[in-house]
C-alpha atoms as a PDB file:
ATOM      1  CA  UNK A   1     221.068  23.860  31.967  1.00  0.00           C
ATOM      2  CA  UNK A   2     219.121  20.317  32.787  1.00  0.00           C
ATOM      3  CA  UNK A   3     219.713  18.304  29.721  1.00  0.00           C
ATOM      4  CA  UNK A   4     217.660  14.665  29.689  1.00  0.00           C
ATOM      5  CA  UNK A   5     216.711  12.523  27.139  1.00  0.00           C
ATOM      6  CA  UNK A   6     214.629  10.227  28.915  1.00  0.00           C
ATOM      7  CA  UNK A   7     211.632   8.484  27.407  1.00  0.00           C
ATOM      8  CA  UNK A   8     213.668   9.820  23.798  1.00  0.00           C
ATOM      9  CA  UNK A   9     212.457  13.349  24.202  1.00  0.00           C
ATOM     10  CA  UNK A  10     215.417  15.584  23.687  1.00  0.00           C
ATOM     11  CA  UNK A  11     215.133  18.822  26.068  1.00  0.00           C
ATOM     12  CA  UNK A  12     218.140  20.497  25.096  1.00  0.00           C
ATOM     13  CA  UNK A  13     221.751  19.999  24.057  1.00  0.00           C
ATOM     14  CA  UNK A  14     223.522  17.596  22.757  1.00  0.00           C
ATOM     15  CA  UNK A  15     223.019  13.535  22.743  1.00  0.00           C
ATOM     16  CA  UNK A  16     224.539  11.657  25.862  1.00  0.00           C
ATOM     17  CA  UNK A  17     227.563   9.495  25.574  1.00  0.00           C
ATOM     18  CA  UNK A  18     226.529   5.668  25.077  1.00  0.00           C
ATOM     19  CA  UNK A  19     228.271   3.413  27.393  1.00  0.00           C
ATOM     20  CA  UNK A  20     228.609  -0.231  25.424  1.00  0.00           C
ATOM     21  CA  UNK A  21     228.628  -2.924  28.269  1.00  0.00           C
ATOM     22  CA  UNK A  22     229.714  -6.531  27.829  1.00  0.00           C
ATOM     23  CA  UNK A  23     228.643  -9.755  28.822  1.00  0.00           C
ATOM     24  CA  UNK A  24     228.950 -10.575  32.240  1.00  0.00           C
ATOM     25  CA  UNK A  25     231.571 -12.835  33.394  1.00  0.00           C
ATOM     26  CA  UNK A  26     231.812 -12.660  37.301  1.00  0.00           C
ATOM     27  CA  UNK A  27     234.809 -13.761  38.959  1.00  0.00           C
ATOM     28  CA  UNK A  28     234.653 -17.159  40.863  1.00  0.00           C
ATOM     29  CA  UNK A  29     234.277 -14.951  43.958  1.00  0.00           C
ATOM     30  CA  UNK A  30     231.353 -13.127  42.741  1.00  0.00           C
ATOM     31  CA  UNK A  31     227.480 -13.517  42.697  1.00  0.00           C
ATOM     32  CA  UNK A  32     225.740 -11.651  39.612  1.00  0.00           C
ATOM     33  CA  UNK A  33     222.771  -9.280  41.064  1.00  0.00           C
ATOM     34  CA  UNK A  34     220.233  -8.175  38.908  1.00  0.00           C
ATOM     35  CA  UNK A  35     218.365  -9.529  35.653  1.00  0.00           C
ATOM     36  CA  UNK A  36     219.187  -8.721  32.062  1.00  0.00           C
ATOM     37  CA  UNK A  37     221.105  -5.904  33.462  1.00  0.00           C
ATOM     38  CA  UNK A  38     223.497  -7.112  35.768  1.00  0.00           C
ATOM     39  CA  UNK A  39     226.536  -6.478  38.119  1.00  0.00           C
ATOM     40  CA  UNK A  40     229.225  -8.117  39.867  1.00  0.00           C
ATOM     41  CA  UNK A  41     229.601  -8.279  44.063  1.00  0.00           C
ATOM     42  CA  UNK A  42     231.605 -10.021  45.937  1.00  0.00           C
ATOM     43  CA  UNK A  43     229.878 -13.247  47.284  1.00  0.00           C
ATOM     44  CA  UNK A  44     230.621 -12.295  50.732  1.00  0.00           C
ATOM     45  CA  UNK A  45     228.456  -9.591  50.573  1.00  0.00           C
ATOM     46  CA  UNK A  46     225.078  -9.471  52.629  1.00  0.00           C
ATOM     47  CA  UNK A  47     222.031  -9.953  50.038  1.00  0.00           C
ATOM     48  CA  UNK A  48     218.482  -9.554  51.380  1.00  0.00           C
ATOM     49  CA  UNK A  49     215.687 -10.513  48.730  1.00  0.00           C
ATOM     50  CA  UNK A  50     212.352  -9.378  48.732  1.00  0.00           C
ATOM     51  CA  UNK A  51     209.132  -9.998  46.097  1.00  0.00           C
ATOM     52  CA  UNK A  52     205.724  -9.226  45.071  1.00  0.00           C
ATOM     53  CA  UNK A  53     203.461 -10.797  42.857  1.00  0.00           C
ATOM     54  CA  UNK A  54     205.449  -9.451  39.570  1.00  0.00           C
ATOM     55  CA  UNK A  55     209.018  -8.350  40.613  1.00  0.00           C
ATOM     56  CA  UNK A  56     211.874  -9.119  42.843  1.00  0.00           C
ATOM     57  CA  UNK A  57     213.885  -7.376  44.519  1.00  0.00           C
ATOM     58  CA  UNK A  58     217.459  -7.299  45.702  1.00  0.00           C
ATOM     59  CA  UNK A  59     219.240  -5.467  48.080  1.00  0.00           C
ATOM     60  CA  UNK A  60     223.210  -5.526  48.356  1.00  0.00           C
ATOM     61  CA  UNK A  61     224.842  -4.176  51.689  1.00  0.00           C
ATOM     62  CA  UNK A  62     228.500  -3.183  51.137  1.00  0.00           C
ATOM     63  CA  UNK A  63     230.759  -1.466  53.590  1.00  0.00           C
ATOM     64  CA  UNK A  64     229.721  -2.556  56.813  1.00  0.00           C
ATOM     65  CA  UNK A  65     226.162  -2.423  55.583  1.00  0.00           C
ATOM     66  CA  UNK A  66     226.110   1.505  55.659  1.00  0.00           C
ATOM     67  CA  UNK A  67     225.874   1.385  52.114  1.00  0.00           C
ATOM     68  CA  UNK A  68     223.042  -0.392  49.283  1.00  0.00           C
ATOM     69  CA  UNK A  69     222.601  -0.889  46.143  1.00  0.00           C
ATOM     70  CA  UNK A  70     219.216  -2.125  45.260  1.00  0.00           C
ATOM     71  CA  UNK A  71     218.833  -4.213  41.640  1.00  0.00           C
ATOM     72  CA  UNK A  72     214.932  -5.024  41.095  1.00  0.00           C
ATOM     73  CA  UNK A  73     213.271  -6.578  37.993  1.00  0.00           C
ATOM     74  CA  UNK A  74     209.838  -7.653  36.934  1.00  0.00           C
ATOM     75  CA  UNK A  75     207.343  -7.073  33.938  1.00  0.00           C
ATOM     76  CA  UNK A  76     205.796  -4.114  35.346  1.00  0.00           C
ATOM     77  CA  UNK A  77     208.493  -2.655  38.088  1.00  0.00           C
ATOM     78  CA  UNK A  78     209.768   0.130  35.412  1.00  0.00           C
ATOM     79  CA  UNK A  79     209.485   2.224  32.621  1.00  0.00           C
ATOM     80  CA  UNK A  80     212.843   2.020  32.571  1.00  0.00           C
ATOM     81  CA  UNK A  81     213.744   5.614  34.101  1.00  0.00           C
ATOM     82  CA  UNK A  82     214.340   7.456  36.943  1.00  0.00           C
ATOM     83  CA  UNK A  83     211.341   8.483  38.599  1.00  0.00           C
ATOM     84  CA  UNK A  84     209.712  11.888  38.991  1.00  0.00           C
ATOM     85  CA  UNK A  85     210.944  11.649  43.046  1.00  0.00           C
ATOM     86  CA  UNK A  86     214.521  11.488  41.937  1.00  0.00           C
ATOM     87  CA  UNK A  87     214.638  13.918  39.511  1.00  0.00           C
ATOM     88  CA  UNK A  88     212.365  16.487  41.475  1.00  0.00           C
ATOM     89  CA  UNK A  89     215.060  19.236  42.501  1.00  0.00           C
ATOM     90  CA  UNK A  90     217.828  17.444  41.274  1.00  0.00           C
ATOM     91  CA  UNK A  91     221.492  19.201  40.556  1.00  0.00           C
ATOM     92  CA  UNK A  92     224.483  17.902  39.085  1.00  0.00           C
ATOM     93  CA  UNK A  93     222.193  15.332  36.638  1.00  0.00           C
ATOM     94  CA  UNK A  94     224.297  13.534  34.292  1.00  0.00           C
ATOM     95  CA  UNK A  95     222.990  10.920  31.735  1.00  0.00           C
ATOM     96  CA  UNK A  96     224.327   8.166  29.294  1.00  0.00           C
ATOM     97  CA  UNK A  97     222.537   5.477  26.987  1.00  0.00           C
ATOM     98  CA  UNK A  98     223.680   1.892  27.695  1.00  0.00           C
ATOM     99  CA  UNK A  99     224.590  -0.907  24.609  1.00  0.00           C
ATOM    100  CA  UNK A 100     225.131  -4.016  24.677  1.00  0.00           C
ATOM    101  CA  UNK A 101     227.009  -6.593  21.604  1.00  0.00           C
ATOM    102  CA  UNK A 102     223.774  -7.334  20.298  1.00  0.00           C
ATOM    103  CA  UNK A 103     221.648  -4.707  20.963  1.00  0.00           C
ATOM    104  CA  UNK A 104     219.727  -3.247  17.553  1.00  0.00           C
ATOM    105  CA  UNK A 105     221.328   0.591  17.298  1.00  0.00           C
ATOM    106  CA  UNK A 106     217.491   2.110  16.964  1.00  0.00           C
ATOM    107  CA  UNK A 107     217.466   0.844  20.801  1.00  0.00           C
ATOM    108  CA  UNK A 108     219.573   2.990  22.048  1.00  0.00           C
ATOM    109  CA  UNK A 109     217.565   5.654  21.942  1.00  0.00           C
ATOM    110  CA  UNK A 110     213.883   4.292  21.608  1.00  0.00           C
ATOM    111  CA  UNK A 111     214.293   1.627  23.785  1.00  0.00           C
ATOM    112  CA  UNK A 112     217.730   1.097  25.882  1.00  0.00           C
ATOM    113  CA  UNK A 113     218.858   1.498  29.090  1.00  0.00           C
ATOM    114  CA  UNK A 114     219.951   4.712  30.829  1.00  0.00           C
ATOM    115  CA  UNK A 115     222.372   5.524  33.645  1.00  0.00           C
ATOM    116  CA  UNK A 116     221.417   8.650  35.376  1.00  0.00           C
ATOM    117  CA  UNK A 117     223.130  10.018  38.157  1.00  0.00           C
ATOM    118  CA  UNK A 118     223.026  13.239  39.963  1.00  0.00           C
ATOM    119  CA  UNK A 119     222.633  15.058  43.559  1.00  0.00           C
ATOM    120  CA  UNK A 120     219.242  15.596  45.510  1.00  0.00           C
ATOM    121  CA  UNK A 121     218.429  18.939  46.823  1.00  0.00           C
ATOM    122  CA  UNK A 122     219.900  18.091  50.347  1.00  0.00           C
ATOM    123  CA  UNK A 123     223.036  17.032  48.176  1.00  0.00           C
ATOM    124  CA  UNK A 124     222.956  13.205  49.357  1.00  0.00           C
ATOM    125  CA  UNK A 125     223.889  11.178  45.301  1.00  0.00           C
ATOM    126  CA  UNK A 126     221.982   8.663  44.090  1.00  0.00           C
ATOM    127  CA  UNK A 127     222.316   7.040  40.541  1.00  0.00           C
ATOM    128  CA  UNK A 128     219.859   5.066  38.427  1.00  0.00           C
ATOM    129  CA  UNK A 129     220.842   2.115  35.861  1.00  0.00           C
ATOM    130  CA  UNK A 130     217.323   0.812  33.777  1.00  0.00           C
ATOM    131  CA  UNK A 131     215.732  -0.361  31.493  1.00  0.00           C
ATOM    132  CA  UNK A 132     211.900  -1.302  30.889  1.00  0.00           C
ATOM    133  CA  UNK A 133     211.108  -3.916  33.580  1.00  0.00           C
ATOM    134  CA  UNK A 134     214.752  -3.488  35.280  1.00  0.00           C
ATOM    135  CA  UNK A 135     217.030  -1.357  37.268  1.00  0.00           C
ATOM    136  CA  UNK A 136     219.461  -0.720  39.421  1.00  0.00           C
ATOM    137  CA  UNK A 137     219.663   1.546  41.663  1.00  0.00           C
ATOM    138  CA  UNK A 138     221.393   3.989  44.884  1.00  0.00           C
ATOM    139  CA  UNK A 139     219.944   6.758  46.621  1.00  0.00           C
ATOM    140  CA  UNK A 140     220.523   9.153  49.779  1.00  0.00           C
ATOM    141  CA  UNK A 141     224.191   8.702  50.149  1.00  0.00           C
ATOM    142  CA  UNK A 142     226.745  10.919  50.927  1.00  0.00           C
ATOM    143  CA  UNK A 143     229.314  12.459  48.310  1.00  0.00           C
ATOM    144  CA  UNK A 144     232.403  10.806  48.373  1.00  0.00           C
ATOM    145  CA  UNK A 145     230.694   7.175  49.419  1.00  0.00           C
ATOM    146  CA  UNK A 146     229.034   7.181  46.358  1.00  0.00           C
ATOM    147  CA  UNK A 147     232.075   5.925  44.774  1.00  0.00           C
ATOM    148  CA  UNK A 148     232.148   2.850  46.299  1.00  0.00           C
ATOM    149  CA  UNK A 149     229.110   1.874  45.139  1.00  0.00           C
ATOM    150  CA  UNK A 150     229.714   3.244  41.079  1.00  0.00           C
ATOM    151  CA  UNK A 151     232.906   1.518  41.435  1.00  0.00           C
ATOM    152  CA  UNK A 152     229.989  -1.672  41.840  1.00  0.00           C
ATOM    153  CA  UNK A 153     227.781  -0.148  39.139  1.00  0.00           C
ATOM    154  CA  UNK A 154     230.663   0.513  36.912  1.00  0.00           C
ATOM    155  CA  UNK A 155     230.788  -3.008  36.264  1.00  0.00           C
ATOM    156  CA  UNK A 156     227.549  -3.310  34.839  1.00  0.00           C
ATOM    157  CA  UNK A 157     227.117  -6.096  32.442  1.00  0.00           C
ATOM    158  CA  UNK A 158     224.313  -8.015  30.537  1.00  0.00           C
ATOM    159  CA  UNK A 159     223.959 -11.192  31.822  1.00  0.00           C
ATOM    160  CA  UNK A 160     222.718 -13.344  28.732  1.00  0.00           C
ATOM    161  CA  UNK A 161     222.142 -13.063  24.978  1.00  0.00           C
ATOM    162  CA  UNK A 162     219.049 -10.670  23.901  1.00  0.00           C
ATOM    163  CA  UNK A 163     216.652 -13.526  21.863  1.00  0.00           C
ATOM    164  CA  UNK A 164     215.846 -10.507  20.015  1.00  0.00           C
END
């Protein structure tokens, strides 16, 4: 059975685990990629940005470039969850709220991040980290690679104080 809470609509079963993240605090080797939601890469690693009028995007190339990791933010670029494409046909779908230190506990549910992961219908993983007006994201990749790159995502952290 599919169980998915996005949007706060409970389908079925019981609540995801919440996964509290701390504050970011990159190595002197790494670069942070990403906004309010953030992760760690190695500063060797090949970055390729890209924008539009209201969001930016970056793409992060790890091992040998055959795999990416894409972190994009802007005003309108997300509701904050995985879209329809992704979740069309999807198997395997796993799901848990994010917190941060200061984040209000009503978030969680109304209003925080997710991290959704699961398999397409061809099988290839992909995983989804957002939040309204963020994410970070991997799609199409192979099982088994796709640890490298939640070994990256793993790391997730927020990268400065809410001013709520």
């Amino acid at each position: 059975m599919l169980t998915l809470y996005l949007v706060g609509l409970m389908l079925a079963g019981p609540q995801p685990p919440i996964w509290e993240i701390p504050y970011c605090r990159p190595e002197p080797t790494e670069i942070l990629v990403g906004g309010g939601l953030a992760v760690p890469v190695p500063r060797e690693a090949r970055t390729e940005v890209g924008s539009d009028i209201d969001y930016t995007c970056t793409a992060v190339h790890l091992g040998g470039n055959a795999l990416q990791i894409v972190a994009c933010q802007g005003p309108h670029y997300t509701y904050g969850r995985p879209s329809s494409s992704l979740l069309d046909g999807a198997r395997d779908v796993k799901e848990r709220r994010i917190k941060w230190p200061d984040m209000p506990a009503d978030w969680v549910w109304d209003y925080g991040p997710v991290d959704v992961r699961g398999s397409s219908a061809e099988g290839k993983r992909w995983r989804y980290i957002g939040i309204i007006g963020a994410s970070i994201t991997y799609e199409g990749v192979e099982p088994g690679a796709d640890r490298v790159l939640d070994a990256v995502l793993d790391r997730l952290c927020r990268s400065k104080p809410s001013s709520r």
